[in-house]
C-alpha atoms as a PDB file:
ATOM      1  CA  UNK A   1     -14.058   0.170 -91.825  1.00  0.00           C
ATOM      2  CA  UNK A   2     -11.867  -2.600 -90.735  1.00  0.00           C
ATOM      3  CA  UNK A   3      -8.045  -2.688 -91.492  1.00  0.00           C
ATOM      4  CA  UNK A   4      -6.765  -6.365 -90.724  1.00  0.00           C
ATOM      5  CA  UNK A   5      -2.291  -6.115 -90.429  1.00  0.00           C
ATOM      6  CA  UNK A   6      -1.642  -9.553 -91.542  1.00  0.00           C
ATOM      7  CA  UNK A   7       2.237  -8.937 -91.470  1.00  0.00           C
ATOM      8  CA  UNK A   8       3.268  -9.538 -87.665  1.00  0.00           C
ATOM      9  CA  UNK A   9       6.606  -7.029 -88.492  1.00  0.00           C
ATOM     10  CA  UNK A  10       4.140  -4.528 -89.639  1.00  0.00           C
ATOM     11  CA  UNK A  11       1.794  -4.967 -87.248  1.00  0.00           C
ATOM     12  CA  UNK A  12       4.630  -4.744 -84.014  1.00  0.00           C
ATOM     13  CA  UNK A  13       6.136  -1.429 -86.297  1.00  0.00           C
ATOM     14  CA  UNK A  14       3.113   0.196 -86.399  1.00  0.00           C
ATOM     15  CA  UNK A  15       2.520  -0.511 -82.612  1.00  0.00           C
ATOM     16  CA  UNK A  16       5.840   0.821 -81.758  1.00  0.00           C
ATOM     17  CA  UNK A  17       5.758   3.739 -83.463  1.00  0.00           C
ATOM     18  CA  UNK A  18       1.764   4.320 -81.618  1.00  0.00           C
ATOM     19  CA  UNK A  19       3.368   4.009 -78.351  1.00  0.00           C
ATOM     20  CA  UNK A  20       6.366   6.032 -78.791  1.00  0.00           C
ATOM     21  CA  UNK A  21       3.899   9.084 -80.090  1.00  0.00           C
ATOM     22  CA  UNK A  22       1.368   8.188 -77.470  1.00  0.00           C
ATOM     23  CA  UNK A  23      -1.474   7.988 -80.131  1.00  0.00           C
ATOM     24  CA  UNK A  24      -3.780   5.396 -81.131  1.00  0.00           C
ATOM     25  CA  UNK A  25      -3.028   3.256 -84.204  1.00  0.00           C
ATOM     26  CA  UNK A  26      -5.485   4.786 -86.680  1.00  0.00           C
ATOM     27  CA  UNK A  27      -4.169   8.345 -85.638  1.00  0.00           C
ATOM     28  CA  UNK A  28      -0.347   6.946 -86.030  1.00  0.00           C
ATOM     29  CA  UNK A  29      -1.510   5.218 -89.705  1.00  0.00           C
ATOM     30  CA  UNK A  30      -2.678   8.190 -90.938  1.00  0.00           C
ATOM     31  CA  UNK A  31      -0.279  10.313 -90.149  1.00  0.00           C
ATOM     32  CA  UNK A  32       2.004   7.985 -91.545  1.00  0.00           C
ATOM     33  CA  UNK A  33      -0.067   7.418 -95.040  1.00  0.00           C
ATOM     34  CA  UNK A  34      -0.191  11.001 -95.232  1.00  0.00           C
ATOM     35  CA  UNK A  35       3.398  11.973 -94.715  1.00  0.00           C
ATOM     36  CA  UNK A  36       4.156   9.207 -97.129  1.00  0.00           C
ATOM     37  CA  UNK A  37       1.505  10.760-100.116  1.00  0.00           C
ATOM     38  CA  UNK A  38       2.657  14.279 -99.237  1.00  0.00           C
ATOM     39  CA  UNK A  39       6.372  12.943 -99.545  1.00  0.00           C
ATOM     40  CA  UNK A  40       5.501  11.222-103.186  1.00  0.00           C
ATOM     41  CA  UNK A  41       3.834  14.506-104.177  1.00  0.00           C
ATOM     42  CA  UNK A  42       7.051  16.653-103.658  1.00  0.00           C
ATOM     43  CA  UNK A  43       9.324  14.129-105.823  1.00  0.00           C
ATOM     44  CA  UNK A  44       9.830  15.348-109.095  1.00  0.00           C
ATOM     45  CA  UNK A  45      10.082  13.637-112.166  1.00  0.00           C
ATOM     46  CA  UNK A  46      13.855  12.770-113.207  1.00  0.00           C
ATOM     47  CA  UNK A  47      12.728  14.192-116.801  1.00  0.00           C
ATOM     48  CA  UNK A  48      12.292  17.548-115.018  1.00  0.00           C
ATOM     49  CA  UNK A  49      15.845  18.230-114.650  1.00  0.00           C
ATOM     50  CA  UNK A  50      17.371  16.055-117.327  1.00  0.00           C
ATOM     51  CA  UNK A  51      15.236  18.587-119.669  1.00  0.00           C
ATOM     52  CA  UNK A  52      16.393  21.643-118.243  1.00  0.00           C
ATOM     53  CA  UNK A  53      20.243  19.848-118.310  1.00  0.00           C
ATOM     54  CA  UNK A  54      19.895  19.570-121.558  1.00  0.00           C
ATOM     55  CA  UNK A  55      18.036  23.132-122.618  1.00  0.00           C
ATOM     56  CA  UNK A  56      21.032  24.499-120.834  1.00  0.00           C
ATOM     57  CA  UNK A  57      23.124  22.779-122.869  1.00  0.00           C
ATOM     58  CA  UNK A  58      22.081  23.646-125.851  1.00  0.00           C
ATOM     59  CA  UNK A  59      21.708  27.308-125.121  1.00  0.00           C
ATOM     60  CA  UNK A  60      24.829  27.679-124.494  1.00  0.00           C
ATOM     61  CA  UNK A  61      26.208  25.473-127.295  1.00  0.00           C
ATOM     62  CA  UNK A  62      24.307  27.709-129.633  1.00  0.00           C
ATOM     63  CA  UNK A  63      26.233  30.527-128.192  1.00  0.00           C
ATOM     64  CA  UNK A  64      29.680  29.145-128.373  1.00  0.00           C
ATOM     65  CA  UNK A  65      28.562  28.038-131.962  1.00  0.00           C
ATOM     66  CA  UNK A  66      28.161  31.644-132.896  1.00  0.00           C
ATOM     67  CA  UNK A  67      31.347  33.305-131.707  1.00  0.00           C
ATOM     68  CA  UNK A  68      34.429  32.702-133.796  1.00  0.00           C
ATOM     69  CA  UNK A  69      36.379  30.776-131.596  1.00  0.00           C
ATOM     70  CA  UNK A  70      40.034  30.706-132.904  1.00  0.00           C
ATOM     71  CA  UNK A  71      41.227  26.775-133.455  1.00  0.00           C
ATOM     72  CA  UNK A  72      44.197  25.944-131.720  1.00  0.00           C
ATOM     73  CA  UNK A  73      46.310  25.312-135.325  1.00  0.00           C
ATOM     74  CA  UNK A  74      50.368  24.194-134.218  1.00  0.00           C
ATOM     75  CA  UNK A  75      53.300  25.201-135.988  1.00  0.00           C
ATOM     76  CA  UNK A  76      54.534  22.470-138.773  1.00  0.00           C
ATOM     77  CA  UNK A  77      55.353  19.517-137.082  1.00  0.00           C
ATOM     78  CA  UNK A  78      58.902  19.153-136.082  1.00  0.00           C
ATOM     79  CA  UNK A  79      60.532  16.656-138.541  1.00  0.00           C
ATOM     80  CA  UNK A  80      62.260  13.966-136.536  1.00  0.00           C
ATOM     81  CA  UNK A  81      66.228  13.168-137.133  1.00  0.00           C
ATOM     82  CA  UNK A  82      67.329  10.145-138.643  1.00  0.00           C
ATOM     83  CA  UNK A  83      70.975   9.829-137.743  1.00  0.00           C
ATOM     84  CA  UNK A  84      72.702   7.032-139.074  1.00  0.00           C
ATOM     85  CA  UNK A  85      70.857   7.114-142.445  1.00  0.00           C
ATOM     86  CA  UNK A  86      72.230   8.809-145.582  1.00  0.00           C
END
């Protein structure tokens, strides 16, 4: 099977990258298609962690629900002076 490069930036990258591991270019294309599918396989899904963000979340807002948390309640507000008024 034939692979034609028809990008000349692709084609000199590829090359380059050949040379530099002193391998042919179907040897340095595989590798390369390989580490790239390998690297897609290990990305997870950003619904992954958003769900256990949120499972978190709501495990420990269930908790905090069910103690008796004491509300903050502030002496009777402080009437302000009028001076000058009768």
């Amino acid at each position: 099977m034939a692979l034609h490069i028809c990008d000349p930036a692709t084609d000199r990258l590829l090359r380059l990258l050949a040379r530099k591991k002193g391998k042919s270019l179907t040897e340095t294309l595989h590798e390369v298609v390989a580490h790239q599918i390998e690297r897609e396989r290990e990305k997870r899904p950003l619904s992954r962690p958003l769900r256990t963000i949120r499972n978190e979340f709501c495990r420990l807002s269930k908790r905090a629900a069910n103690r008796r948390i004491k509300r903050f309640e502030p002496a009777s507000p402080a009437r302000p002076k009028l001076s000058g008024l009768s």
